[in-house]
PDB file of N, CA and C in Angstrom:
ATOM      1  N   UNK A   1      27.722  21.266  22.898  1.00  0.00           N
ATOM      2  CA  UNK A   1      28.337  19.992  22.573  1.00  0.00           C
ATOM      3  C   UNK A   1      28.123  19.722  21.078  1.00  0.00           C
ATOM      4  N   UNK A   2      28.901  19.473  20.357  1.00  0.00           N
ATOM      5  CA  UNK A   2      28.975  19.490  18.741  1.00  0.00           C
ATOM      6  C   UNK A   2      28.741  18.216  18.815  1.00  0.00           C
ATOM      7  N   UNK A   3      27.570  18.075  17.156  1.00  0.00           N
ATOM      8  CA  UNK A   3      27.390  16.458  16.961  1.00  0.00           C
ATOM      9  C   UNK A   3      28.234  15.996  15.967  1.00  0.00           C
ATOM     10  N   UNK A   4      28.082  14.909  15.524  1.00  0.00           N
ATOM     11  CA  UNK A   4      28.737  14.927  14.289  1.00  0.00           C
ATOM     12  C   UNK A   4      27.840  14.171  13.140  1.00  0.00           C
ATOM     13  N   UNK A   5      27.930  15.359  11.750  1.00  0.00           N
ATOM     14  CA  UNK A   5      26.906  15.237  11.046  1.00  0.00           C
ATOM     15  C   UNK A   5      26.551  14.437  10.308  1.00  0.00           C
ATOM     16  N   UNK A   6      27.526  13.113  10.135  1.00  0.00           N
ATOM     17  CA  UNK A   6      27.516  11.474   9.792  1.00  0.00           C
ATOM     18  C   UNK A   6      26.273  11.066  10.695  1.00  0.00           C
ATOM     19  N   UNK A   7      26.155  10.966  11.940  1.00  0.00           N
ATOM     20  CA  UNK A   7      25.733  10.709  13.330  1.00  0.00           C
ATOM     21  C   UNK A   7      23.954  11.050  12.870  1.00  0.00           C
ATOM     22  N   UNK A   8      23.966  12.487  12.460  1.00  0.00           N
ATOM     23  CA  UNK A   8      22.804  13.396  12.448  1.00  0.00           C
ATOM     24  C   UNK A   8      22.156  12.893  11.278  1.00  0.00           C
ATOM     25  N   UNK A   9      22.740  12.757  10.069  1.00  0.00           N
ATOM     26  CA  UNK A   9      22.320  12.149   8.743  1.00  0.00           C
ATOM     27  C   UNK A   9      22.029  10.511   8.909  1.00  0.00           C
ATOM     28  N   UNK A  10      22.485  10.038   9.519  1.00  0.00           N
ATOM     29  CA  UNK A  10      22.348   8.631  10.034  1.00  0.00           C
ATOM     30  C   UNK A  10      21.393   8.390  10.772  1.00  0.00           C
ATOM     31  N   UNK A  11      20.728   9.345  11.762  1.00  0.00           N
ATOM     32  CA  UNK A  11      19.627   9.379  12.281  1.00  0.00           C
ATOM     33  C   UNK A  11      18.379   9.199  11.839  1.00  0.00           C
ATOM     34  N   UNK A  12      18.712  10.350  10.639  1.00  0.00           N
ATOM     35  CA  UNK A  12      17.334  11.033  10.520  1.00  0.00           C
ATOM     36  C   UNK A  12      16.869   9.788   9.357  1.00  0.00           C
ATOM     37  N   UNK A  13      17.748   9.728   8.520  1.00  0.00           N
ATOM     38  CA  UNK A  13      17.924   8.743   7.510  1.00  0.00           C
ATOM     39  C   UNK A  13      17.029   7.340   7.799  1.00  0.00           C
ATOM     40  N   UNK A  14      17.167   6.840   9.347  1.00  0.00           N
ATOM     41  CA  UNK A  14      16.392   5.781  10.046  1.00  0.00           C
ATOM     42  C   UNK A  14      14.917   6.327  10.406  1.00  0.00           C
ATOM     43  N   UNK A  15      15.179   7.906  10.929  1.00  0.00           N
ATOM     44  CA  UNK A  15      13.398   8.119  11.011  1.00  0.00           C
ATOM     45  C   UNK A  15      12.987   7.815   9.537  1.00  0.00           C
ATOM     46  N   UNK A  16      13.683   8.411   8.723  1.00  0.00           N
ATOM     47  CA  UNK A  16      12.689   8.617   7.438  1.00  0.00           C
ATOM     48  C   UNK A  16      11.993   6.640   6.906  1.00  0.00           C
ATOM     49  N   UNK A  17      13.252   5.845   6.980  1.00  0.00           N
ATOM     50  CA  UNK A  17      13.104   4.276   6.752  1.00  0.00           C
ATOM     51  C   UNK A  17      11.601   4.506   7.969  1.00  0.00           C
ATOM     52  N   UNK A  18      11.552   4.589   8.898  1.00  0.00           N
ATOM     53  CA  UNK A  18      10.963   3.893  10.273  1.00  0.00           C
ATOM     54  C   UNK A  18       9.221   4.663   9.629  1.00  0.00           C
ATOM     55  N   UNK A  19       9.382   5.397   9.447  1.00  0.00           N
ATOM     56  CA  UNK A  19       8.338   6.435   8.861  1.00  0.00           C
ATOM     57  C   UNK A  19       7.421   5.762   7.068  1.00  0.00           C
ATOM     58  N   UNK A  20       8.913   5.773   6.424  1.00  0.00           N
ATOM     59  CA  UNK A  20       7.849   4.918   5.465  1.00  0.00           C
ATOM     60  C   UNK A  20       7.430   3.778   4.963  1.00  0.00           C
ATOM     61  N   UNK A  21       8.153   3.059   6.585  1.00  0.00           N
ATOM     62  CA  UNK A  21       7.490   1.379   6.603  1.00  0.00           C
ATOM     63  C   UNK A  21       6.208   1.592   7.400  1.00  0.00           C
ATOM     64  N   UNK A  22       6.111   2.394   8.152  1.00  0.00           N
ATOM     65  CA  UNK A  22       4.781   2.148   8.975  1.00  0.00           C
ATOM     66  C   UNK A  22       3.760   2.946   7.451  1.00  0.00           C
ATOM     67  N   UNK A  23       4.298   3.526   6.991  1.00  0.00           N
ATOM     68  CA  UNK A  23       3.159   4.245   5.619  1.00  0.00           C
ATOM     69  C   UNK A  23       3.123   2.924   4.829  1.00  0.00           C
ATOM     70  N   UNK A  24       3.861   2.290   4.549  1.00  0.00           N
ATOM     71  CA  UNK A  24       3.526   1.079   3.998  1.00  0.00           C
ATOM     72  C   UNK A  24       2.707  -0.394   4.703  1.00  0.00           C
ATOM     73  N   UNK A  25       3.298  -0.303   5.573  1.00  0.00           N
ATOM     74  CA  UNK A  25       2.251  -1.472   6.218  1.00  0.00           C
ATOM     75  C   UNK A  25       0.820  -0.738   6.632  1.00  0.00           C
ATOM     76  N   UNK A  26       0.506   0.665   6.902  1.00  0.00           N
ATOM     77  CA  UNK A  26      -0.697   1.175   6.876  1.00  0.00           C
ATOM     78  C   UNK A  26      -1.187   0.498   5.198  1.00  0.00           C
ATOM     79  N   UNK A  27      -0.846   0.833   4.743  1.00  0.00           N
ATOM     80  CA  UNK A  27      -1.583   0.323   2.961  1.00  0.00           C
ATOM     81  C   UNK A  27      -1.666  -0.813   2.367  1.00  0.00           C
ATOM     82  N   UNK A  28      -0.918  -1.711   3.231  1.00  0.00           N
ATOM     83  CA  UNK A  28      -1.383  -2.891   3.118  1.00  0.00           C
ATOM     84  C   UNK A  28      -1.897  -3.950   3.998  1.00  0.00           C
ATOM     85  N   UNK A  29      -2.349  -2.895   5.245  1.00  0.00           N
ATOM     86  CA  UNK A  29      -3.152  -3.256   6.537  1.00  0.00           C
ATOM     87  C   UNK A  29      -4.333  -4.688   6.024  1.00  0.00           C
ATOM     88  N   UNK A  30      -4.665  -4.551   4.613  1.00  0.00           N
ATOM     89  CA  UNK A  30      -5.622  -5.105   4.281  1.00  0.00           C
ATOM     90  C   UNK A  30      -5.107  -6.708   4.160  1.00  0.00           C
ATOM     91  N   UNK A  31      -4.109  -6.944   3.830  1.00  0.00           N
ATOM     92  CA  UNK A  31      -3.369  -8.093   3.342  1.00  0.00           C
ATOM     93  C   UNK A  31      -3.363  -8.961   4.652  1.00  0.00           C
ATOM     94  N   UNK A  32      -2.653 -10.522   4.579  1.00  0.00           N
ATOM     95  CA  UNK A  32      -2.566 -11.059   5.307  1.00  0.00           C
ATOM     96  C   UNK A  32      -1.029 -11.011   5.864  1.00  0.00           C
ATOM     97  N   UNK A  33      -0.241 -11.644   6.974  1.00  0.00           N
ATOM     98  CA  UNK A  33       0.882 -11.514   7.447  1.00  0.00           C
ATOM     99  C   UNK A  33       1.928 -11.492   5.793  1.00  0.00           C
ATOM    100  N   UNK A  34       1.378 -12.878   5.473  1.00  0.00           N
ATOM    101  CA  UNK A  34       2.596 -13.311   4.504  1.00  0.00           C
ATOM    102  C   UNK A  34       2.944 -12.270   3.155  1.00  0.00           C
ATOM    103  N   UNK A  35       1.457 -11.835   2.650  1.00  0.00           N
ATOM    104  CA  UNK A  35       1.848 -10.759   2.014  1.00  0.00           C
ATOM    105  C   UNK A  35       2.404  -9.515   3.151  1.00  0.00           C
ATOM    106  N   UNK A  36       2.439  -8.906   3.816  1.00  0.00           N
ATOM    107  CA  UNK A  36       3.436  -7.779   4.440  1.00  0.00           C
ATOM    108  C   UNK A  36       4.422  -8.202   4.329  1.00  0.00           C
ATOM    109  N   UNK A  37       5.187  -9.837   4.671  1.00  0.00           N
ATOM    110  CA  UNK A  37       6.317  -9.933   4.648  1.00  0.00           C
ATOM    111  C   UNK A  37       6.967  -9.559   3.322  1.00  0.00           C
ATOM    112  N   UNK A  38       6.359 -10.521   2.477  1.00  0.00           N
ATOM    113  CA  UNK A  38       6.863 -10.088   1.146  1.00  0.00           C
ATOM    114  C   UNK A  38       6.755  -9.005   0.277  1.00  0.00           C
ATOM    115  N   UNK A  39       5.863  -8.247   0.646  1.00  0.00           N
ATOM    116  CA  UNK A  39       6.433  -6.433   0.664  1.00  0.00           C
ATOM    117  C   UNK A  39       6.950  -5.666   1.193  1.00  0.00           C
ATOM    118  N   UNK A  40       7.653  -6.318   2.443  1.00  0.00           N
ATOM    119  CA  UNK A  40       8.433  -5.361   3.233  1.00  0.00           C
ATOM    120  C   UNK A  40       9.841  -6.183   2.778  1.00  0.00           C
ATOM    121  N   UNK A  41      10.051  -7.191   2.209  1.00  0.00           N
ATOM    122  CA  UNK A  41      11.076  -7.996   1.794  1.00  0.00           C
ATOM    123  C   UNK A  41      11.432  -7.423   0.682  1.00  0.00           C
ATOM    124  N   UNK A  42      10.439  -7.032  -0.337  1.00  0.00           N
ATOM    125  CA  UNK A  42      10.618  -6.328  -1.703  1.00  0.00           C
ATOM    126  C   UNK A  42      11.041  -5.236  -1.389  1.00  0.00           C
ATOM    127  N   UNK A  43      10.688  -4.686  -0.625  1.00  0.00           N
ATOM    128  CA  UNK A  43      11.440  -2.971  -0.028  1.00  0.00           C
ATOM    129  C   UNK A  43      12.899  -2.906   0.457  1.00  0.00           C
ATOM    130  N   UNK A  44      13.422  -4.214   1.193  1.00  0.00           N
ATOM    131  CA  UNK A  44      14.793  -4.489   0.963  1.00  0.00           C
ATOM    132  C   UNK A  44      14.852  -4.724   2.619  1.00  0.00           C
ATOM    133  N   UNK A  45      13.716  -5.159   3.379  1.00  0.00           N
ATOM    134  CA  UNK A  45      14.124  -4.789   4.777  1.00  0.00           C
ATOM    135  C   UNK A  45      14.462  -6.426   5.051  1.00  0.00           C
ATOM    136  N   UNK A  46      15.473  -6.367   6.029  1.00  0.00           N
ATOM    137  CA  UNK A  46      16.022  -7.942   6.887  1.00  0.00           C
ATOM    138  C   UNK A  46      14.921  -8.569   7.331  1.00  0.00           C
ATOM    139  N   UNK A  47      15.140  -9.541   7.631  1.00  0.00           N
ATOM    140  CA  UNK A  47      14.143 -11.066   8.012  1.00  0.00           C
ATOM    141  C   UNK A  47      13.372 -10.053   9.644  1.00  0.00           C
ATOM    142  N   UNK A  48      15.045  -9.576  10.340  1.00  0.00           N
ATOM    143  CA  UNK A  48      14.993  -9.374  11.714  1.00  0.00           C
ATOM    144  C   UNK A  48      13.844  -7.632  11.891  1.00  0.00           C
ATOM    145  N   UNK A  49      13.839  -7.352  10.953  1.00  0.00           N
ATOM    146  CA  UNK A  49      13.793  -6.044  10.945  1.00  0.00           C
ATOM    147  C   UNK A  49      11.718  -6.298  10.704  1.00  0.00           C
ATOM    148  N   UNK A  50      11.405  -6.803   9.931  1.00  0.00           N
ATOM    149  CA  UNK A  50      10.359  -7.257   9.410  1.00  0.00           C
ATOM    150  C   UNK A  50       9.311  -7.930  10.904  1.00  0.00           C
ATOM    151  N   UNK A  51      10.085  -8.585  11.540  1.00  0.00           N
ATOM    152  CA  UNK A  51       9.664  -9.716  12.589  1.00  0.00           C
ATOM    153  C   UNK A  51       9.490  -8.587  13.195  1.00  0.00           C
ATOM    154  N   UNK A  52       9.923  -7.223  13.566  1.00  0.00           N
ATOM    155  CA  UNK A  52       9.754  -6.055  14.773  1.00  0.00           C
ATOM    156  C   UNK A  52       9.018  -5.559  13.934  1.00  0.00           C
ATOM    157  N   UNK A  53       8.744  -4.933  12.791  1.00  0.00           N
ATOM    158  CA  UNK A  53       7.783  -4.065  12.425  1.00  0.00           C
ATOM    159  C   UNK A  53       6.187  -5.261  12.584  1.00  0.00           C
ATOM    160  N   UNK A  54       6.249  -6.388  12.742  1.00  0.00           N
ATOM    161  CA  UNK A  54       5.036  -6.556  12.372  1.00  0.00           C
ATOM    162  C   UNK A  54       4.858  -7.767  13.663  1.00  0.00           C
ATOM    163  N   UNK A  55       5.560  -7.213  14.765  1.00  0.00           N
ATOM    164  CA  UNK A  55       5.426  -7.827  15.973  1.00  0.00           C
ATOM    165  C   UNK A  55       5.596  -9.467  16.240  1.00  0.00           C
ATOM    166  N   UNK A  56       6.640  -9.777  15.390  1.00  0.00           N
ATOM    167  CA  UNK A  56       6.367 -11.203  14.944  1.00  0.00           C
ATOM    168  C   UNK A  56       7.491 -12.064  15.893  1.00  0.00           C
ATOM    169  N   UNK A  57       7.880 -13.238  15.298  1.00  0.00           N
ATOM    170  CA  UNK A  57       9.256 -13.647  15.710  1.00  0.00           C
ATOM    171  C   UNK A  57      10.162 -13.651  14.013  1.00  0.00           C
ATOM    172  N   UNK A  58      11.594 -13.595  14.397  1.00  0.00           N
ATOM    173  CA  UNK A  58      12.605 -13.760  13.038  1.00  0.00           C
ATOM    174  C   UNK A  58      11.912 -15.277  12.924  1.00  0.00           C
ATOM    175  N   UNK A  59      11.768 -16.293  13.531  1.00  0.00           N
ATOM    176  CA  UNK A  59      11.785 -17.294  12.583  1.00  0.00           C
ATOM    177  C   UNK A  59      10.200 -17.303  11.622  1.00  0.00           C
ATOM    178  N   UNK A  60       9.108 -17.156  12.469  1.00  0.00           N
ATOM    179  CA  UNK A  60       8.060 -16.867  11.283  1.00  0.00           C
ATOM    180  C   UNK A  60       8.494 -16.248  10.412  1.00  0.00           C
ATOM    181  N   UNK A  61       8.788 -14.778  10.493  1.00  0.00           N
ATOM    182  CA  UNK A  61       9.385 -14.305   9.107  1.00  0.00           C
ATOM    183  C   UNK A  61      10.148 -15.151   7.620  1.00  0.00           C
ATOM    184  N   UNK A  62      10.991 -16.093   8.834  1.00  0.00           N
ATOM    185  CA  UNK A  62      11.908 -16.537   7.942  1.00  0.00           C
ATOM    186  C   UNK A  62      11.174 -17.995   7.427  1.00  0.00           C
ATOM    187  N   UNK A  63       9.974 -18.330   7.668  1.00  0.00           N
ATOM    188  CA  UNK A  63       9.202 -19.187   7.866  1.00  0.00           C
ATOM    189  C   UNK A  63       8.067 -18.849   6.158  1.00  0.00           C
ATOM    190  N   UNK A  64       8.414 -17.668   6.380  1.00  0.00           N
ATOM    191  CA  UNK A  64       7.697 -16.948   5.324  1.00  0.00           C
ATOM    192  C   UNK A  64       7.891 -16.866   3.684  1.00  0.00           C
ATOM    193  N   UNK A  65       9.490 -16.171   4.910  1.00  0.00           N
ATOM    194  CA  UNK A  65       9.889 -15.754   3.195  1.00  0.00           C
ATOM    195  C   UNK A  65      10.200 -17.156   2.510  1.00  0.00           C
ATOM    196  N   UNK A  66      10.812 -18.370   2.977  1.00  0.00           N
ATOM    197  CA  UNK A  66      10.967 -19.608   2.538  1.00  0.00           C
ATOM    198  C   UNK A  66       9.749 -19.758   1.843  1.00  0.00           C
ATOM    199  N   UNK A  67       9.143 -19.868   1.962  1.00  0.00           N
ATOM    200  CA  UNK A  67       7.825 -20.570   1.278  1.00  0.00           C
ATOM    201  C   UNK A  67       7.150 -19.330   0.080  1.00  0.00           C
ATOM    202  N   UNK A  68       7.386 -18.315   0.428  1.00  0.00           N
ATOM    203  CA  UNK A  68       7.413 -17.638  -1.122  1.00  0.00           C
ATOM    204  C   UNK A  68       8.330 -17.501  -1.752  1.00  0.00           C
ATOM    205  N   UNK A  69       9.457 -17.907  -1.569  1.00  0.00           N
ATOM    206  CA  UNK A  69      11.053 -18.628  -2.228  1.00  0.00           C
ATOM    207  C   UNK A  69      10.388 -19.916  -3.199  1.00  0.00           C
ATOM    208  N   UNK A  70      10.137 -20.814  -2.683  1.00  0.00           N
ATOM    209  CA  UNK A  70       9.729 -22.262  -2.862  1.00  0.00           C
ATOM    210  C   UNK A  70       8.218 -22.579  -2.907  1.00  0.00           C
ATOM    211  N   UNK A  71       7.279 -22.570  -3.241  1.00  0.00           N
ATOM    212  CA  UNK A  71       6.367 -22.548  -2.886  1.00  0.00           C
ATOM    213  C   UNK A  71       5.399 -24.005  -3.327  1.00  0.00           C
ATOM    214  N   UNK A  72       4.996 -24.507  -2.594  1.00  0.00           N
ATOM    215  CA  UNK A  72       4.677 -25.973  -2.782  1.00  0.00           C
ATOM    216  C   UNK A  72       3.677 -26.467  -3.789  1.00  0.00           C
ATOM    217  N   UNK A  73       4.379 -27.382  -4.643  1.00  0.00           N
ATOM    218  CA  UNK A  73       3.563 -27.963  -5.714  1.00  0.00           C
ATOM    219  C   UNK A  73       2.475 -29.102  -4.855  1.00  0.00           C
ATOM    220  N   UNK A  74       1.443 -28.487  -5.717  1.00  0.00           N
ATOM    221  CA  UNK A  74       0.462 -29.408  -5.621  1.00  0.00           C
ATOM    222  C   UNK A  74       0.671 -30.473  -6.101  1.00  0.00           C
ATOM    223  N   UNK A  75       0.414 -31.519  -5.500  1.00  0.00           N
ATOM    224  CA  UNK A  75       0.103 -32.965  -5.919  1.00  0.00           C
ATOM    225  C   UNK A  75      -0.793 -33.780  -6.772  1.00  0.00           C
ATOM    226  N   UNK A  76      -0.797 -33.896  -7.600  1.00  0.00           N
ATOM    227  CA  UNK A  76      -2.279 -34.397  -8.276  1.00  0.00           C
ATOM    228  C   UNK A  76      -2.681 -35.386  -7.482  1.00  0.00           C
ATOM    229  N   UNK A  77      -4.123 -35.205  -7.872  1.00  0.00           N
ATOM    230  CA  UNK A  77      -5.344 -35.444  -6.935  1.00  0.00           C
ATOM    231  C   UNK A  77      -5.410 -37.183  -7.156  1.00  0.00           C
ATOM    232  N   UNK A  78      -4.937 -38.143  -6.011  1.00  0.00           N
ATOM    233  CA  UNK A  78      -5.513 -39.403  -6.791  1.00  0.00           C
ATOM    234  C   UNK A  78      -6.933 -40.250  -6.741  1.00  0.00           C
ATOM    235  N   UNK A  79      -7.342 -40.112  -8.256  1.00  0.00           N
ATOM    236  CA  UNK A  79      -8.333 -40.875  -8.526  1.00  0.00           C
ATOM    237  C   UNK A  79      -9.160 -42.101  -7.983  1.00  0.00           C
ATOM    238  N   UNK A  80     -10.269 -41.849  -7.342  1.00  0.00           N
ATOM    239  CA  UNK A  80     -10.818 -43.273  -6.814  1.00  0.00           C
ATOM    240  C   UNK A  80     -11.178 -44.376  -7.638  1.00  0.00           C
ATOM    241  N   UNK A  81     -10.783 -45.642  -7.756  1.00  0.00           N
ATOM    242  CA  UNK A  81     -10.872 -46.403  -8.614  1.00  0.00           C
ATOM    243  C   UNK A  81     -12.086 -47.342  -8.495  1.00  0.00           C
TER     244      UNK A  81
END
């Protein structure tokens, strides 16, 4: 049965992605969730894609990346008078 080699290159192409996200989240095993997200975000991977590599839900992810988008100003501290 002949494959077709779009099909075969398309495959392997996903092991190789599937292969050097788990080499990457091995190396940054050390970090907390939010940094993985935002290195697996810098690597170019989807909200949805991120939430399965790191057993999560899409909306934490997306919970994530928002807030290293935006990230909240501190308030100055008010003074007791």
């Amino acid at each position: 049965m002949p494959t077709n080699g779009l099909e075969d290159v398309t495959r392997l192409l996903d092991r190789i992605a599937k292969i050097l996200a788990a080499l990457l989240l091995k190396d940054i095993e050390e970090g907390d969730q939010k940094q993985k997200i935002k290195r697996l975000k810098q690597c170019g991977f989807e909200n949805t894609e991120i939430a399965n590599m790191l057993s999560t839900t899409a909306n934490t992810v997306n919970v994530a990346v928002h807030s290293l988008k935006n990230p909240r100003k501190k308030k100055p501290s008010k003074k007791a008078k």
